[in-house]
N, C-alpha and C. Protein backbone atom coordinates (compact mmCIF):
# COMPACT_ATOMS: atom_id res chain seq x y z
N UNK A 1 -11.63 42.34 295.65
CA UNK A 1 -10.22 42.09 295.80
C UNK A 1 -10.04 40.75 296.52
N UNK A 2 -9.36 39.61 295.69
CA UNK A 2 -8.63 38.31 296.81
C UNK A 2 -8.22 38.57 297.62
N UNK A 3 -8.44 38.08 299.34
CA UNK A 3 -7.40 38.47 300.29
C UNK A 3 -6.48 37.18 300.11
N UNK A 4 -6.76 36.46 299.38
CA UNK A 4 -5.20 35.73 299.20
C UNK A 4 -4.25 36.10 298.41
N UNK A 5 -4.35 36.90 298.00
CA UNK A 5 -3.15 37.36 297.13
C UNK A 5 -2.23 38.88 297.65
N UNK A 6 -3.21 39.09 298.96
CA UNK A 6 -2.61 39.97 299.68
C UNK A 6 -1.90 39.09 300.75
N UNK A 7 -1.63 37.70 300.82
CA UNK A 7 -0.92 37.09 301.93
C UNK A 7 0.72 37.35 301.48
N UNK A 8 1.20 37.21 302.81
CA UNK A 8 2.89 37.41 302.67
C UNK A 8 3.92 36.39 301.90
N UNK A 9 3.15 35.58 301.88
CA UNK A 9 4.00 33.93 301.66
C UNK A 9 2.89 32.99 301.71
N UNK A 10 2.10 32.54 300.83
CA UNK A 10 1.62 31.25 300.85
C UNK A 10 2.40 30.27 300.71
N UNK A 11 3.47 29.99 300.16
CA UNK A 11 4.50 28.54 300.45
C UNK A 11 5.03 28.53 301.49
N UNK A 12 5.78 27.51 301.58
CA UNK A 12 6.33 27.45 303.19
C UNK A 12 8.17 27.40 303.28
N UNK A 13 8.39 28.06 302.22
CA UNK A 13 10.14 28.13 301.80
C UNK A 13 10.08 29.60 302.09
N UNK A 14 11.46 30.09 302.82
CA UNK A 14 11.45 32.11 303.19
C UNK A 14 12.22 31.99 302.00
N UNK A 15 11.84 33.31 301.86
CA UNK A 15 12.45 34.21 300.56
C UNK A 15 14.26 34.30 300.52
N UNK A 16 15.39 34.17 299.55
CA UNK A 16 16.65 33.88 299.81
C UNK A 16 17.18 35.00 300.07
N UNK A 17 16.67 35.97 300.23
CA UNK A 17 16.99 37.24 301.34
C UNK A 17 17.12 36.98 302.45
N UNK A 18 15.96 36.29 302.96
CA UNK A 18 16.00 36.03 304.64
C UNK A 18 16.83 35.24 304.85
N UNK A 19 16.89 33.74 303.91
CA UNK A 19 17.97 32.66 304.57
C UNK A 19 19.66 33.61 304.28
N UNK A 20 19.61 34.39 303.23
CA UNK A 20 20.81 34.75 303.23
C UNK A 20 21.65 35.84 304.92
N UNK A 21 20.23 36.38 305.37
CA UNK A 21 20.54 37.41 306.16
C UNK A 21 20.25 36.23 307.38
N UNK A 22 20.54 35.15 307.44
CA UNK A 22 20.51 34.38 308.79
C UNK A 22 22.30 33.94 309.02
N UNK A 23 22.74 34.21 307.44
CA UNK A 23 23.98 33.69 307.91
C UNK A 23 25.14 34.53 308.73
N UNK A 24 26.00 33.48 309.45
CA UNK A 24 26.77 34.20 310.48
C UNK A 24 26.99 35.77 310.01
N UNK A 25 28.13 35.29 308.95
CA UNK A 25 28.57 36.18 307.92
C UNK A 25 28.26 37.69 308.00
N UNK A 26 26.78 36.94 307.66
CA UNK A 26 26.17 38.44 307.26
C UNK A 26 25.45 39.55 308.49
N UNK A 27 25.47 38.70 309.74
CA UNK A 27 24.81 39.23 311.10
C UNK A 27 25.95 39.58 311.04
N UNK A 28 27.65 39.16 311.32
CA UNK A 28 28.88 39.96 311.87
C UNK A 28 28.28 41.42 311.16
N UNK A 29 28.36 41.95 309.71
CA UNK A 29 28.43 42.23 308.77
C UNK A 29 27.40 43.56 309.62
N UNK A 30 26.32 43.03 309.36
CA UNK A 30 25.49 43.97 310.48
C UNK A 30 25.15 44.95 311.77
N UNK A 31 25.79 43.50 312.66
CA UNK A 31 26.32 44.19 313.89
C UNK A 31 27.26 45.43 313.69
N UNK A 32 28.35 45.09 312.67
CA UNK A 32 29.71 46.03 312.50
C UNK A 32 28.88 47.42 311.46
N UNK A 33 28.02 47.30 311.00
CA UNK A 33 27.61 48.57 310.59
C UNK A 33 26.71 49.47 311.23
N UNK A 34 26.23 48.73 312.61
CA UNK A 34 25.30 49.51 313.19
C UNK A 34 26.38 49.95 313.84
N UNK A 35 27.55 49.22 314.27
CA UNK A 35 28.43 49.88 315.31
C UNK A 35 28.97 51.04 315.21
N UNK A 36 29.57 50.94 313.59
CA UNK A 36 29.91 52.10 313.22
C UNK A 36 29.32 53.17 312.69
N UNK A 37 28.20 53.44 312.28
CA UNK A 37 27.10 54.42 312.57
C UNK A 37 27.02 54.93 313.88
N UNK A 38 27.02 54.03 315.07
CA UNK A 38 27.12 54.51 316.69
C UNK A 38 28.09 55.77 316.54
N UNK A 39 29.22 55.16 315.97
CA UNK A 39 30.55 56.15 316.53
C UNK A 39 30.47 57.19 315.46
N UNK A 40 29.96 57.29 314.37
CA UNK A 40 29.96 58.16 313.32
C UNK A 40 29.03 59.48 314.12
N UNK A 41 27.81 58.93 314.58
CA UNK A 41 26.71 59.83 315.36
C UNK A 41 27.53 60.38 316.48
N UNK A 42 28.04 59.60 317.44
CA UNK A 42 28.68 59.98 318.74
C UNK A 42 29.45 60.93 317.83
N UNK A 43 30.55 61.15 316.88
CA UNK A 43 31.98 62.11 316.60
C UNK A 43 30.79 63.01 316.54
N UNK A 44 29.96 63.15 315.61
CA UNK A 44 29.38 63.91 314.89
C UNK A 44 28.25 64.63 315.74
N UNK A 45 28.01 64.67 317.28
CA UNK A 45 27.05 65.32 317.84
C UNK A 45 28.40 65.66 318.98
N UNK A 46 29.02 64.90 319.31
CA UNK A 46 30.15 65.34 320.62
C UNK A 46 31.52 66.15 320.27
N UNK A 47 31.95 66.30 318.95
CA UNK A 47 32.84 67.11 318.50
C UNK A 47 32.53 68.11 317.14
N UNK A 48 31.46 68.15 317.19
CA UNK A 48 31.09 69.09 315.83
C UNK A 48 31.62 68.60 314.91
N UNK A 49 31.42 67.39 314.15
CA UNK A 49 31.60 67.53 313.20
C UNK A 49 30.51 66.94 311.66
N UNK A 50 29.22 67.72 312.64
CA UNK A 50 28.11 67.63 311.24
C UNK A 50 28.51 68.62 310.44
N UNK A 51 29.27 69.68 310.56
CA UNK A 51 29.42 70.98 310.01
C UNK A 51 30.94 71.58 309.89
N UNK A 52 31.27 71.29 309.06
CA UNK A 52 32.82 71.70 308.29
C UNK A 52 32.82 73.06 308.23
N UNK A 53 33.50 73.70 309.13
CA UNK A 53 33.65 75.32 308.97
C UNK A 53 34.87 75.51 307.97
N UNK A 54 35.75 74.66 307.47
CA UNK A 54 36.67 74.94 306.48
C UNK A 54 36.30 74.85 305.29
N UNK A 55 37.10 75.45 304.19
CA UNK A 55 36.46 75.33 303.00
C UNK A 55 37.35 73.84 302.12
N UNK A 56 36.76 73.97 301.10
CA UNK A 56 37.18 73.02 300.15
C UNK A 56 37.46 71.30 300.79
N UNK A 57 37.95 70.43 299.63
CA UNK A 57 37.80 69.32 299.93
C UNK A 57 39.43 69.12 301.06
N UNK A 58 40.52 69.66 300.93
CA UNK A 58 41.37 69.87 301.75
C UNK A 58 40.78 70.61 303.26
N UNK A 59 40.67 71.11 303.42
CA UNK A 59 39.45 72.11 304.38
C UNK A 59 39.12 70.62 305.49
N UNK A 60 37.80 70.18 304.60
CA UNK A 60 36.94 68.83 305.60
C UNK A 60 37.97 67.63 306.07
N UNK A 61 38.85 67.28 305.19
CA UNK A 61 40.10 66.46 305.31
C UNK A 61 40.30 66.91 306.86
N UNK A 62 40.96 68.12 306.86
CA UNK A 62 42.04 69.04 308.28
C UNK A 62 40.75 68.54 309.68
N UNK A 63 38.93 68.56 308.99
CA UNK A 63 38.42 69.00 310.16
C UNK A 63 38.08 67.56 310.70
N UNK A 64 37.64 66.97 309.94
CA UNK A 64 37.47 65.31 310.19
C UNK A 64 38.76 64.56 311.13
N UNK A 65 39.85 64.89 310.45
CA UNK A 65 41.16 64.62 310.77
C UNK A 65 40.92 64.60 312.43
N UNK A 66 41.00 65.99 312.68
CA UNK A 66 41.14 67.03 314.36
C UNK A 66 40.35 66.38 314.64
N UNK A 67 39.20 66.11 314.48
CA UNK A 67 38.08 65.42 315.07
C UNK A 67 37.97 64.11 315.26
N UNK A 68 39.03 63.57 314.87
CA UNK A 68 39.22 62.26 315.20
C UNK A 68 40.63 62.03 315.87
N UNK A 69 41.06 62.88 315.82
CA UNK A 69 42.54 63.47 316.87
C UNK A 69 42.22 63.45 317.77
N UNK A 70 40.95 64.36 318.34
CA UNK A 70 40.71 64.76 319.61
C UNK A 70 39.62 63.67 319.83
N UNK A 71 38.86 62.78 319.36
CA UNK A 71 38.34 61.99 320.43
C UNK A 71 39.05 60.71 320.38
N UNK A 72 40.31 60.37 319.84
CA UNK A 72 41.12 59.22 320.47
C UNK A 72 41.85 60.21 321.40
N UNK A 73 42.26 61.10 321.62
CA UNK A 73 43.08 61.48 322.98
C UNK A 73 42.13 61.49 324.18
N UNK A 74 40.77 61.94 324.18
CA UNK A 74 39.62 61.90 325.34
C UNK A 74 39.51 60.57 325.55
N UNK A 75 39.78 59.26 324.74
CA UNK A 75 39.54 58.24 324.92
C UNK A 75 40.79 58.13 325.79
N UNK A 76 41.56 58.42 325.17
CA UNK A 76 42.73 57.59 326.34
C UNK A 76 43.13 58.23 327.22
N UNK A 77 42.26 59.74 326.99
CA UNK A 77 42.73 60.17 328.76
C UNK A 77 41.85 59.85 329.38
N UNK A 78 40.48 58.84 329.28
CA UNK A 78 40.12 58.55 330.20
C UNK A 78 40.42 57.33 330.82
N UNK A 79 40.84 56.64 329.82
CA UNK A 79 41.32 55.09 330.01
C UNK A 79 42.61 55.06 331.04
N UNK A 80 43.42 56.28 330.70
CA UNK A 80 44.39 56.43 332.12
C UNK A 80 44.37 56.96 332.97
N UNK A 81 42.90 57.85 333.31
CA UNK A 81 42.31 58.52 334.23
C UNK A 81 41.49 57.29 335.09
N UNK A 82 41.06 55.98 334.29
CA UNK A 82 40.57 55.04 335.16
C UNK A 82 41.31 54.30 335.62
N UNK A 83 42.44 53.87 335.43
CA UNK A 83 43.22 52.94 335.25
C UNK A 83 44.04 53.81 336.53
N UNK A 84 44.74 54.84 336.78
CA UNK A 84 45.13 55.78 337.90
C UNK A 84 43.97 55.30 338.76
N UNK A 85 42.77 55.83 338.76
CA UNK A 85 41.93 55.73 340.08
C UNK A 85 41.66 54.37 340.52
N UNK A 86 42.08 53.47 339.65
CA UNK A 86 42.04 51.87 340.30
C UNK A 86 43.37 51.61 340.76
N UNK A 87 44.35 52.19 340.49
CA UNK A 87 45.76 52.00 340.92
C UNK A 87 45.83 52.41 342.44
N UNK A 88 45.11 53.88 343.15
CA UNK A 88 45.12 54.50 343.95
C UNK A 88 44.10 54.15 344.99
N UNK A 89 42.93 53.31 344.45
CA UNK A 89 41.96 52.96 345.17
C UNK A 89 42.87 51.22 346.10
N UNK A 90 43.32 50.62 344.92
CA UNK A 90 44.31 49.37 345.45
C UNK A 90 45.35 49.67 346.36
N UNK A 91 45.82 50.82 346.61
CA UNK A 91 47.12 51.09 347.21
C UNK A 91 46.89 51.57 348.69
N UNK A 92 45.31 52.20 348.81
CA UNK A 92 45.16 53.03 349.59
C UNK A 92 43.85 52.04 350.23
């Protein structure tokens, strides 16, 4: 067997995959899909919702929905639960 033909790149130009995945563009592009995978995992281990106890495609609609009901309200009751304890910490 050649071990040169097992090399990665004998020329010295990267493949237009790589130059393509250097551009800004496409890192925003990236960043924003790992991000949102973050929050997809977070709903989906902190409010149950790997598992649709309702039925049908109306059913998952109602549960997804609630589940995204209830963690923008935890969000902003904490955001005015912090926002109070910096108000009270300044005053006092």
């Amino acid at each position: 067997m050649d071990h040169k033909k097992l090399s990665l790149c004998s020329c010295r130009e990267f493949p237009t995959s790589y130059v393509k995945k250097r551009t800004a563009w496409c890192r925003r592009g990236l960043r924003f899909r790992a991000g949102i995978e973050g929050c997809i995992s977070v709903l989906r281990r902190r409010f149950g919702l790997d598992r649709c106890r309702d039925h049908d495609e109306a059913g998952l609609g109602r549960w997804v929905g609630w589940g995204l009901v209830t963690a923008n309200l935890l969000i902003s009751a904490q955001t005015v639960a912090g926002r109070s304890a910096r108000s009270i910490s300044r005053t006092a």
